[in-house]
N, C-alpha and C. Protein backbone atom coordinates (compact mmCIF):
# COMPACT_ATOMS: atom_id res chain seq x y z
N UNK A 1 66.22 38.21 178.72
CA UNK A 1 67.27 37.28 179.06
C UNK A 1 68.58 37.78 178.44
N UNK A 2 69.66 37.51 179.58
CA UNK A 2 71.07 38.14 178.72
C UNK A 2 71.40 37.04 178.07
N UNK A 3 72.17 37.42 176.46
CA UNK A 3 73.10 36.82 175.99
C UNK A 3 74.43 36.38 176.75
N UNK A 4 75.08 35.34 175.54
CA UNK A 4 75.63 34.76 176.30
C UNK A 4 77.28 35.89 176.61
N UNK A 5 77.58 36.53 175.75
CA UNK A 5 78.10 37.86 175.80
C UNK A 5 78.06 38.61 177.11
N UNK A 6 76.80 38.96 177.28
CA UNK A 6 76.21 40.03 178.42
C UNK A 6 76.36 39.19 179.70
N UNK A 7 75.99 37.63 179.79
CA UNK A 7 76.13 36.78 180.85
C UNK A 7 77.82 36.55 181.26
N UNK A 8 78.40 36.32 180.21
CA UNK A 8 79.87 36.93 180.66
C UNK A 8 80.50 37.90 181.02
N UNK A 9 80.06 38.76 180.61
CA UNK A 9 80.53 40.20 180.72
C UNK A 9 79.83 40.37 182.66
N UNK A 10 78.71 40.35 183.03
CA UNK A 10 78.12 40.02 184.05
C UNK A 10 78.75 39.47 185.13
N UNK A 11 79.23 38.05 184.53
CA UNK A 11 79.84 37.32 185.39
C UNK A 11 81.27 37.70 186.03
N UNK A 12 82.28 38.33 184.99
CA UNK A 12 83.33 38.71 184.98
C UNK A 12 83.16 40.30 186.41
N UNK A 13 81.78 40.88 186.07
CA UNK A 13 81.82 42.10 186.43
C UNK A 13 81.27 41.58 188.18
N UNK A 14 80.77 40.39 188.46
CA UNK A 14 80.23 40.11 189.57
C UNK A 14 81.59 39.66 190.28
N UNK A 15 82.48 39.04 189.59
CA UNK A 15 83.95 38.74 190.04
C UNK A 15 84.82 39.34 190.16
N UNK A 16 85.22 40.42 189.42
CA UNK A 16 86.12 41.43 189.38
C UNK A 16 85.77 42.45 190.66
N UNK A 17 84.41 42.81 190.69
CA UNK A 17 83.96 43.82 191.62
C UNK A 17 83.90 43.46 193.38
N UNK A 18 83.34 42.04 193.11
CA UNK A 18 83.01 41.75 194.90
C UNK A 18 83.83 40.15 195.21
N UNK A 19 84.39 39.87 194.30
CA UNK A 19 85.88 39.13 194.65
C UNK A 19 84.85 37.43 194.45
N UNK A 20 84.03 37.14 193.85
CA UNK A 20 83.00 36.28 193.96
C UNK A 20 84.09 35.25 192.94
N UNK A 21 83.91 33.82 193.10
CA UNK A 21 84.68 32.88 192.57
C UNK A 21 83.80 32.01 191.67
N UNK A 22 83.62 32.01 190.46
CA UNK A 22 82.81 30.81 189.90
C UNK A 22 83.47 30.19 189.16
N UNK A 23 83.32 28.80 188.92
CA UNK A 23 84.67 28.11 188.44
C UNK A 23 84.23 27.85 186.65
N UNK A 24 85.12 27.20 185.87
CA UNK A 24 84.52 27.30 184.41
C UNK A 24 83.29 26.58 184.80
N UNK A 25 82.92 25.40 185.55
CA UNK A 25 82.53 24.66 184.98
C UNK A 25 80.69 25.38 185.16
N UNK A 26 80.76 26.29 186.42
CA UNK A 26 79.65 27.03 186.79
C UNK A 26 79.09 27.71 185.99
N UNK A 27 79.95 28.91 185.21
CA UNK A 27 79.98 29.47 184.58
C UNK A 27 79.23 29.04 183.26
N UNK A 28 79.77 27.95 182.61
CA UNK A 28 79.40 27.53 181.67
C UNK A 28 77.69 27.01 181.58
N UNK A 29 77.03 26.75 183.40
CA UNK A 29 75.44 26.42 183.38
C UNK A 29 75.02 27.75 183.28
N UNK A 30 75.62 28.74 183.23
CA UNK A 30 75.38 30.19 182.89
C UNK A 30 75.33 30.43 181.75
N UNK A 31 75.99 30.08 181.10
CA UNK A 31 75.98 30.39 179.51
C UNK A 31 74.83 29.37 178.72
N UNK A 32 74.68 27.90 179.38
CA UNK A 32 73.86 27.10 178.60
C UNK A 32 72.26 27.67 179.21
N UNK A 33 71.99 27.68 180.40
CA UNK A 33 70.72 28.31 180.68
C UNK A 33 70.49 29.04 181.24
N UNK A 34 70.84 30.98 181.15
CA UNK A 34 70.80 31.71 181.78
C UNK A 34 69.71 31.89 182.77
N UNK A 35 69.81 32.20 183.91
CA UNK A 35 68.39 32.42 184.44
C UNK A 35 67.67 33.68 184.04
N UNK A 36 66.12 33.87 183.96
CA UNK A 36 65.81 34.77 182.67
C UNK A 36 65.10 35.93 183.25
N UNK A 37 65.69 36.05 184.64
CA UNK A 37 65.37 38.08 185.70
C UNK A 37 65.95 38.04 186.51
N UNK A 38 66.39 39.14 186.88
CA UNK A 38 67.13 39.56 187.62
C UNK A 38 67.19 38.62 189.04
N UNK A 39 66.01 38.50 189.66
CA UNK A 39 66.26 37.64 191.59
C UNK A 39 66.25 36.53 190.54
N UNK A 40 66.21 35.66 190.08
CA UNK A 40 66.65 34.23 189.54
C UNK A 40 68.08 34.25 189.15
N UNK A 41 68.73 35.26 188.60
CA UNK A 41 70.15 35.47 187.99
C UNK A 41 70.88 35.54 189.38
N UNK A 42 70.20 36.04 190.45
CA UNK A 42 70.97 36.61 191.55
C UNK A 42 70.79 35.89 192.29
N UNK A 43 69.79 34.60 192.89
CA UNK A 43 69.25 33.36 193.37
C UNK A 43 70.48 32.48 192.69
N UNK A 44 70.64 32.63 191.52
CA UNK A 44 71.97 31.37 190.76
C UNK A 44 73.15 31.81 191.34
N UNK A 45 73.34 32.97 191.38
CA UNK A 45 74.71 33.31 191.77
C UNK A 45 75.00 33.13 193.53
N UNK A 46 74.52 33.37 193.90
CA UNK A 46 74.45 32.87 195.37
C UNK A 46 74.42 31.38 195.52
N UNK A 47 73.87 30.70 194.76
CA UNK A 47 73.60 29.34 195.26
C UNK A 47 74.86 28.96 194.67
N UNK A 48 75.84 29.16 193.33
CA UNK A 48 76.72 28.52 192.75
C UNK A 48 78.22 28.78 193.52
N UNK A 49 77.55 30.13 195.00
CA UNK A 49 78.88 30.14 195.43
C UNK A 49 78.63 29.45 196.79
N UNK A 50 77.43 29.08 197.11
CA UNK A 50 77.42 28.05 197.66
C UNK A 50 76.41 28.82 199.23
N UNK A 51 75.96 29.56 198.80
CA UNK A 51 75.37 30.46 199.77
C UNK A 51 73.99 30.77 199.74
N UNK A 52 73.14 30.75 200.92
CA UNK A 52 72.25 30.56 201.13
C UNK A 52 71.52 32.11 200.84
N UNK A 53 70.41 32.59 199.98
CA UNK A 53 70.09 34.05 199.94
C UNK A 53 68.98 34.60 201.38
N UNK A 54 68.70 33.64 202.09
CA UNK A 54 68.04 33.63 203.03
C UNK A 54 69.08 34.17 204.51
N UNK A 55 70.28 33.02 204.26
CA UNK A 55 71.17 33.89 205.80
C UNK A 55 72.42 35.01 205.14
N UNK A 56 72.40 35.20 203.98
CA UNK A 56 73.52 36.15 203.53
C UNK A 56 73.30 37.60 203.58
N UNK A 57 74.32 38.20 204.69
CA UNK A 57 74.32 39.56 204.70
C UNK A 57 73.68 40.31 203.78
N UNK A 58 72.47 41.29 204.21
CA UNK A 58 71.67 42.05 203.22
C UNK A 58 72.01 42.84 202.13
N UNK A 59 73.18 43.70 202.67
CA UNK A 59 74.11 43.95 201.70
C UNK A 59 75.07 43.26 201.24
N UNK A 60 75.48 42.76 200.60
CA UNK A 60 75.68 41.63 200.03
C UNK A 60 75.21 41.50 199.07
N UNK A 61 73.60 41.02 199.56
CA UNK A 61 72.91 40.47 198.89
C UNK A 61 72.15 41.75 197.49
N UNK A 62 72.32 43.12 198.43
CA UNK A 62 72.08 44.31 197.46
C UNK A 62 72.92 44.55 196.92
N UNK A 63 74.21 44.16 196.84
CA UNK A 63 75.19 44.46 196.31
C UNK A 63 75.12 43.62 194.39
N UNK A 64 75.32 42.49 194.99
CA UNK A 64 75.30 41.31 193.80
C UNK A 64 73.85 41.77 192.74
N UNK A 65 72.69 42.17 193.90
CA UNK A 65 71.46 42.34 192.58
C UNK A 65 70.93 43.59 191.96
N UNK A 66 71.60 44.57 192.25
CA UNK A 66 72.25 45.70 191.94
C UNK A 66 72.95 45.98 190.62
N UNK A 67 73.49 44.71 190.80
CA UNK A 67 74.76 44.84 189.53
C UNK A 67 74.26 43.99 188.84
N UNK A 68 73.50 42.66 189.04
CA UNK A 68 72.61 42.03 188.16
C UNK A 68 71.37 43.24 187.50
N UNK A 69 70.81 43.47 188.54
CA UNK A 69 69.99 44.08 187.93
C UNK A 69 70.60 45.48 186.71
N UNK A 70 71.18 45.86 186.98
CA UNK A 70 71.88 46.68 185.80
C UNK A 70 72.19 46.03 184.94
N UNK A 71 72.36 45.22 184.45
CA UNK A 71 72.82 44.13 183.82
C UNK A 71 71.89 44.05 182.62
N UNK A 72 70.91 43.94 183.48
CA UNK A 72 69.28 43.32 182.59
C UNK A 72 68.87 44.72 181.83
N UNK A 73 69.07 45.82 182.69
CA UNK A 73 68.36 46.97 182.13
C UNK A 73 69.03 47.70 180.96
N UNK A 74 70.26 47.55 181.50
CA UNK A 74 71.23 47.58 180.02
C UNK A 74 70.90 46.95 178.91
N UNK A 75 70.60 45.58 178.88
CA UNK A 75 70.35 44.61 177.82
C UNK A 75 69.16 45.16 177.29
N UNK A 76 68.05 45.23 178.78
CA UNK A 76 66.65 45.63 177.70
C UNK A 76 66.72 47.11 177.11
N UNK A 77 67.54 48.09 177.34
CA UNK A 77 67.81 49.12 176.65
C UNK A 77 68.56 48.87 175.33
N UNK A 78 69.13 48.20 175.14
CA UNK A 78 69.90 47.70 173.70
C UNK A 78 68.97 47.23 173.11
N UNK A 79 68.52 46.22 173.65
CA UNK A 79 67.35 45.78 172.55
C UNK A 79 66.34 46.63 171.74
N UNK A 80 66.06 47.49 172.62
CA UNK A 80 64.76 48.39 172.89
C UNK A 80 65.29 49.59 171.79
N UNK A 81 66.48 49.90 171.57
CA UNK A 81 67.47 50.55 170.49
C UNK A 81 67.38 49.75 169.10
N UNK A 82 67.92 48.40 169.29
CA UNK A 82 67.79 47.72 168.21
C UNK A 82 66.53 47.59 167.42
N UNK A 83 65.64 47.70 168.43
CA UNK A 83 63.81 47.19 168.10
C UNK A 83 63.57 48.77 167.05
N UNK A 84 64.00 49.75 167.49
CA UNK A 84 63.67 51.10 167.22
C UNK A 84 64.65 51.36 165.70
N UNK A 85 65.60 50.99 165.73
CA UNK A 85 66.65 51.58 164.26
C UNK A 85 66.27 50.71 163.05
């Protein structure tokens, strides 16, 4: 599960990159209960922009979990560093 750090950093990078809008108040059910893998992180983000993951363009949809998913693998590589030093 990302921190709440990494869930921002995430969020910022899902907005900055593919123009995606989440407002504080969204954001903030992000920070209180991250969703805890990748298609659940990427299932939230679709639904909070109000979009269905079932009719949304495929790419798109590889786009957003792509960058989620990097997200996660980053994190579990830090950890996986931290676990080790």
């Amino acid at each position: 599960m990302l921190s709440k750090d990494e869930t921002a950093q995430l969020l910022d990078d899902l907005c900055g990159r593919l123009g995606l809008s989440l407002p504080p108040e969204v954001r903030q059910s992000f920070f209180d209960a991250p969703p805890p893998d990748v298609d659940s992180f990427t299932a939230e983000v679709f639904a909070a922009e109000g979009l269905d993951t079932d009719t949304i363009e495929r790419y798109h949809y590889r786009q957003v979990h792509a960058i989620v998913a990097r997200a996660f693998a980053l994190c579990r590589a830090q950890r996986a560093r931290e676990d080790h030093a």
